[in-house]
Protein backbone atom coordinates (compact mmCIF):
# COMPACT_ATOMS: atom_id res chain seq x y z
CA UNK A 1 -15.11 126.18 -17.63
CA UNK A 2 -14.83 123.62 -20.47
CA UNK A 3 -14.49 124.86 -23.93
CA UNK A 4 -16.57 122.49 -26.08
CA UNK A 5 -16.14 122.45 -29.56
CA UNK A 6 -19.37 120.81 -31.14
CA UNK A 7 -17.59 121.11 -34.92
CA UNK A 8 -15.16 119.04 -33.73
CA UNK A 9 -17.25 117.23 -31.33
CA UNK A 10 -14.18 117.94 -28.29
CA UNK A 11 -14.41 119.29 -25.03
CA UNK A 12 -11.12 120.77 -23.84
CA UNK A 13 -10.63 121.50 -20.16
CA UNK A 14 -7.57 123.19 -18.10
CA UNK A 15 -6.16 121.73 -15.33
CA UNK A 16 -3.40 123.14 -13.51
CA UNK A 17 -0.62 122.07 -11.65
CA UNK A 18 0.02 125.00 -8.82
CA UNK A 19 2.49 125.57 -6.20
CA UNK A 20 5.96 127.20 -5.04
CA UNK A 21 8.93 127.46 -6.93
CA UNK A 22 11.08 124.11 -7.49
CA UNK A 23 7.61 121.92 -5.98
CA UNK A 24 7.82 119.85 -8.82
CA UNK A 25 5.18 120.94 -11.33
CA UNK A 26 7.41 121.18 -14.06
CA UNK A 27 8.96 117.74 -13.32
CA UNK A 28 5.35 116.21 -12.60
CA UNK A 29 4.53 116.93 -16.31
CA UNK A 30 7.75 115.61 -17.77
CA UNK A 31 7.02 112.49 -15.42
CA UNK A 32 3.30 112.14 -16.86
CA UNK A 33 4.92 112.69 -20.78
CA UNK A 34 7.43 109.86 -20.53
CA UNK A 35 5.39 107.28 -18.82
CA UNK A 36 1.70 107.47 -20.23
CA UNK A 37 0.80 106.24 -23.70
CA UNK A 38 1.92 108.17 -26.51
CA UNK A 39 -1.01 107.72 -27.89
CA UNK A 40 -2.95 109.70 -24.85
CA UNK A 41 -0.62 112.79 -24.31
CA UNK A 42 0.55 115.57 -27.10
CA UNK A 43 4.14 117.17 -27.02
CA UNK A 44 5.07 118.48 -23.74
CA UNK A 45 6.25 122.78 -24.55
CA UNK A 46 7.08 125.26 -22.87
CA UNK A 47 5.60 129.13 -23.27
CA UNK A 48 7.12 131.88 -22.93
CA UNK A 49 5.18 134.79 -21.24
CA UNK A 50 6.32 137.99 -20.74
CA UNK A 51 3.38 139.64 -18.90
CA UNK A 52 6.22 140.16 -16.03
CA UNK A 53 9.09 140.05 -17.58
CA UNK A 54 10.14 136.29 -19.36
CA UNK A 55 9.26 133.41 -17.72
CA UNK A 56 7.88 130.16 -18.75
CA UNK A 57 5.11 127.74 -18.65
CA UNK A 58 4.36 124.18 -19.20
CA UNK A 59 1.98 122.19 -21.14
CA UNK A 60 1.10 119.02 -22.44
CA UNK A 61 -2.35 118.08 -23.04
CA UNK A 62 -3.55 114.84 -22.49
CA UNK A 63 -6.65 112.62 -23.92
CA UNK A 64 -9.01 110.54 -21.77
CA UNK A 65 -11.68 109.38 -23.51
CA UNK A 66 -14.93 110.42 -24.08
CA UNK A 67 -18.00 112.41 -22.44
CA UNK A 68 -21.44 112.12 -24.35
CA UNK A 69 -19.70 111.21 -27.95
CA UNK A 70 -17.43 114.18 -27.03
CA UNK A 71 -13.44 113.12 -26.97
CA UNK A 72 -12.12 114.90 -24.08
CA UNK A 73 -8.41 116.85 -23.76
CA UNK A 74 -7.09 117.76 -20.71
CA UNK A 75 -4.97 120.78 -21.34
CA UNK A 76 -2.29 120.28 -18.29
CA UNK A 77 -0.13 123.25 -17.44
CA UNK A 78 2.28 124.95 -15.05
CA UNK A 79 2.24 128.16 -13.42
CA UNK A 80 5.27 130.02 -12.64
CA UNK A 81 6.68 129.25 -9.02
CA UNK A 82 7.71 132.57 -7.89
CA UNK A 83 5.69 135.05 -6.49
CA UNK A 84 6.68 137.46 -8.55
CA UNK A 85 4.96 136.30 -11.30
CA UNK A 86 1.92 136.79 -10.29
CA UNK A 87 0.06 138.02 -12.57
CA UNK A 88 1.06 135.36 -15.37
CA UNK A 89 -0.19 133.01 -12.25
CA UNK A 90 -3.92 134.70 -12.14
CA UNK A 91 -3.69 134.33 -16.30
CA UNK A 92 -3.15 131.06 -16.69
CA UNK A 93 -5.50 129.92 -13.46
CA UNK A 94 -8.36 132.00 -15.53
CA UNK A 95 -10.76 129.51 -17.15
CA UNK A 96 -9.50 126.11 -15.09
CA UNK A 97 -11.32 123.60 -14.11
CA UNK A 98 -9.23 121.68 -11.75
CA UNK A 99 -6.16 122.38 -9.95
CA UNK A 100 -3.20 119.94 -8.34
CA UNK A 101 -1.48 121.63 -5.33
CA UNK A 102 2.01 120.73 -5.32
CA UNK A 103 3.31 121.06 -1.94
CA UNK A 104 6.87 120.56 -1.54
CA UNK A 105 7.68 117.92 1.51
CA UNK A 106 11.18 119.43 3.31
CA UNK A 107 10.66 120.56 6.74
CA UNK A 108 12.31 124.25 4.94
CA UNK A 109 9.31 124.94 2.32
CA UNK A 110 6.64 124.47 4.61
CA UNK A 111 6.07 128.66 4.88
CA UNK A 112 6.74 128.24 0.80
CA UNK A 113 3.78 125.81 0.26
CA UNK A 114 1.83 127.58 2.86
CA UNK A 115 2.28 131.02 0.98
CA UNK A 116 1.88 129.81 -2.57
CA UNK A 117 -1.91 128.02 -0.96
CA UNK A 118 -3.05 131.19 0.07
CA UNK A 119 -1.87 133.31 -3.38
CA UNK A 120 -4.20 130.34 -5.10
CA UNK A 121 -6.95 130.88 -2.95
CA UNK A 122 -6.25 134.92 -3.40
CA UNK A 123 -6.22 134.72 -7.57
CA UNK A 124 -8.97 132.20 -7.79
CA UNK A 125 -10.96 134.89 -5.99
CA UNK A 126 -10.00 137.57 -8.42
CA UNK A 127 -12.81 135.11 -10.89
CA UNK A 128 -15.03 134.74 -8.01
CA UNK A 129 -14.04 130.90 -7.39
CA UNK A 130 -13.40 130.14 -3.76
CA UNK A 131 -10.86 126.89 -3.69
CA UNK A 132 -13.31 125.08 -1.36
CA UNK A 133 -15.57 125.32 -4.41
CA UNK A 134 -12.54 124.41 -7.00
CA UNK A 135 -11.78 120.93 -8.16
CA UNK A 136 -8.51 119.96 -6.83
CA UNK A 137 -5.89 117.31 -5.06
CA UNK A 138 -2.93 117.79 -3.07
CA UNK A 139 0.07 116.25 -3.85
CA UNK A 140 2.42 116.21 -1.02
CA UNK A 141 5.58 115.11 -3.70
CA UNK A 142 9.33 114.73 -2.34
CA UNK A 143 7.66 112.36 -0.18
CA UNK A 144 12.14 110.59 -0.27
CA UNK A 145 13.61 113.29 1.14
CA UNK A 146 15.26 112.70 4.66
CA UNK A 147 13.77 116.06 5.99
CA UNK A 148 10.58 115.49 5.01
CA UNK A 149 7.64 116.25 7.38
CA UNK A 150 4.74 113.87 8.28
CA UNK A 151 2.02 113.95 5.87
CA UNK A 152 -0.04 114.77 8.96
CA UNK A 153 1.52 117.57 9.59
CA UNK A 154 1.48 118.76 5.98
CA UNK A 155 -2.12 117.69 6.16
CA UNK A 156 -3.10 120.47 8.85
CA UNK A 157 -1.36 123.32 6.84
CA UNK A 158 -2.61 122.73 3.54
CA UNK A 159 -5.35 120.50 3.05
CA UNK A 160 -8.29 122.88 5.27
CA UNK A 161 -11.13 121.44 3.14
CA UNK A 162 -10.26 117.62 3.38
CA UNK A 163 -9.35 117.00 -0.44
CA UNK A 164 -8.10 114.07 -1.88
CA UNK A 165 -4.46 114.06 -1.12
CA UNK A 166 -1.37 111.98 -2.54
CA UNK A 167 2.23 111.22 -1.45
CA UNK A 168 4.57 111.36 -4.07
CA UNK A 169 8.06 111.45 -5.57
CA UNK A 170 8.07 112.71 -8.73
CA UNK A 171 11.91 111.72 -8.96
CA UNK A 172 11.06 107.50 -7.91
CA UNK A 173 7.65 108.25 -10.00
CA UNK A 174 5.08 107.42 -6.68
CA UNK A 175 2.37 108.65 -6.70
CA UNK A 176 2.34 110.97 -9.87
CA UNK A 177 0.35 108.65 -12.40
CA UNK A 178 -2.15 108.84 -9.06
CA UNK A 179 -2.48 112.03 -8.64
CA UNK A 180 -3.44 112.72 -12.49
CA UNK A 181 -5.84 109.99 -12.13
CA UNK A 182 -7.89 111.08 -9.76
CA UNK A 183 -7.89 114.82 -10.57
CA UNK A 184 -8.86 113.27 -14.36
CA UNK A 185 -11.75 111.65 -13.36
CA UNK A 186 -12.63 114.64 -10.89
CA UNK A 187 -12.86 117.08 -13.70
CA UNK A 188 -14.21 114.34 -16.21
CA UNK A 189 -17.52 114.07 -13.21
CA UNK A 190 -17.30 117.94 -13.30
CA UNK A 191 -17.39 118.77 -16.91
CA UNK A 192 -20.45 115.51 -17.06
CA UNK A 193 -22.54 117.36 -14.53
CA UNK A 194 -21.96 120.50 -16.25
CA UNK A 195 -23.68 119.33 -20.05
């Protein structure tokens, strides 16, 4: 849910990049930091949490404009990729109002991608949010990798409710300005019917 600040007149909103460990979530958000307009992003950090022991998480917020005389930040951030962490996972999901899937394209992380879909659907349950109901994308990123499987393929594994989908490679920088894009404007139509 959007946290609007009318003091300030600023809605801030949570968007989160989600996936298995080494998908590229991280590296999509130090991608999106060195190629959009200083002027539009904050300082990418990264958080320590030690709700399971130490582990980190990424964020950079970024501004896009405004909603109803409202300037908008999009508070972008990482979960950690192993399961482990699970419960630092469920935190930061809690309050988020879009999500990009990060599925990693080699042929070897398909069971990876397919377990870390099913943990998001499982913790966005835990705040009664179904991810049919969620705002999200799929990025299918390492799309340069020799080993990587068809998008079709990738397509009937993890993309069950027909979302918008992108091909990427977050190390040639396809397809990542895309995928922020479109999940921008998806929450920015989410947040408008929301006021």
């Amino acid at each position: 849910m959007p946290v609007i600040d009318v003091r300030k007149s600023r809605i801030v909103t949570k968007i989160v990049y989600y996936g298995a460990g080494l998908s590229g979530k991280t590296a999509n958000l130090q991608y999106i930091h060195d190629h959009i307009d200083p002027q539009a992003r904050g300082r990418l950090v990264s958080l320590s949490v030690k709700t399971e022991g130490e582990q980190q998480i990424d964020l950079l917020p970024v501004r896009a404009g405004k909603v109803k005389g409202f300037d908008v930040i999009h508070n972008l951030c990482t979960v950690p990729g192993q399961s482990l962490y699970n419960k630092t996972r469920k935190l930061v999901l809690k309050g988020t109002d879009g999500v990009v899937f990060v599925a990693d394209s080699s042929k070897n992380r398909l069971m990876a991608n397919m377990d870390a879909l099913q943990n998001l659907g499982d913790n966005l349950k835990e705040y009664d949010v179904a991810l049919k109901d969620m705002v999200h994308v799929i990025q299918y990123n390492k799309r340069d990798l020799p080993d990587a499987l068809p998008v079709a393929e990738l397509r009937a594994k993890l993309n069950p409710y027909g979302v918008l989908e992108f091909e990427a490679s977050v190390k040639t920088g396809v397809g990542v300005i895309e995928t922020l894009k479109a999940i921008l404007n998806m929450v920015r139509e989410d947040t408008e019917k929301r006021l």
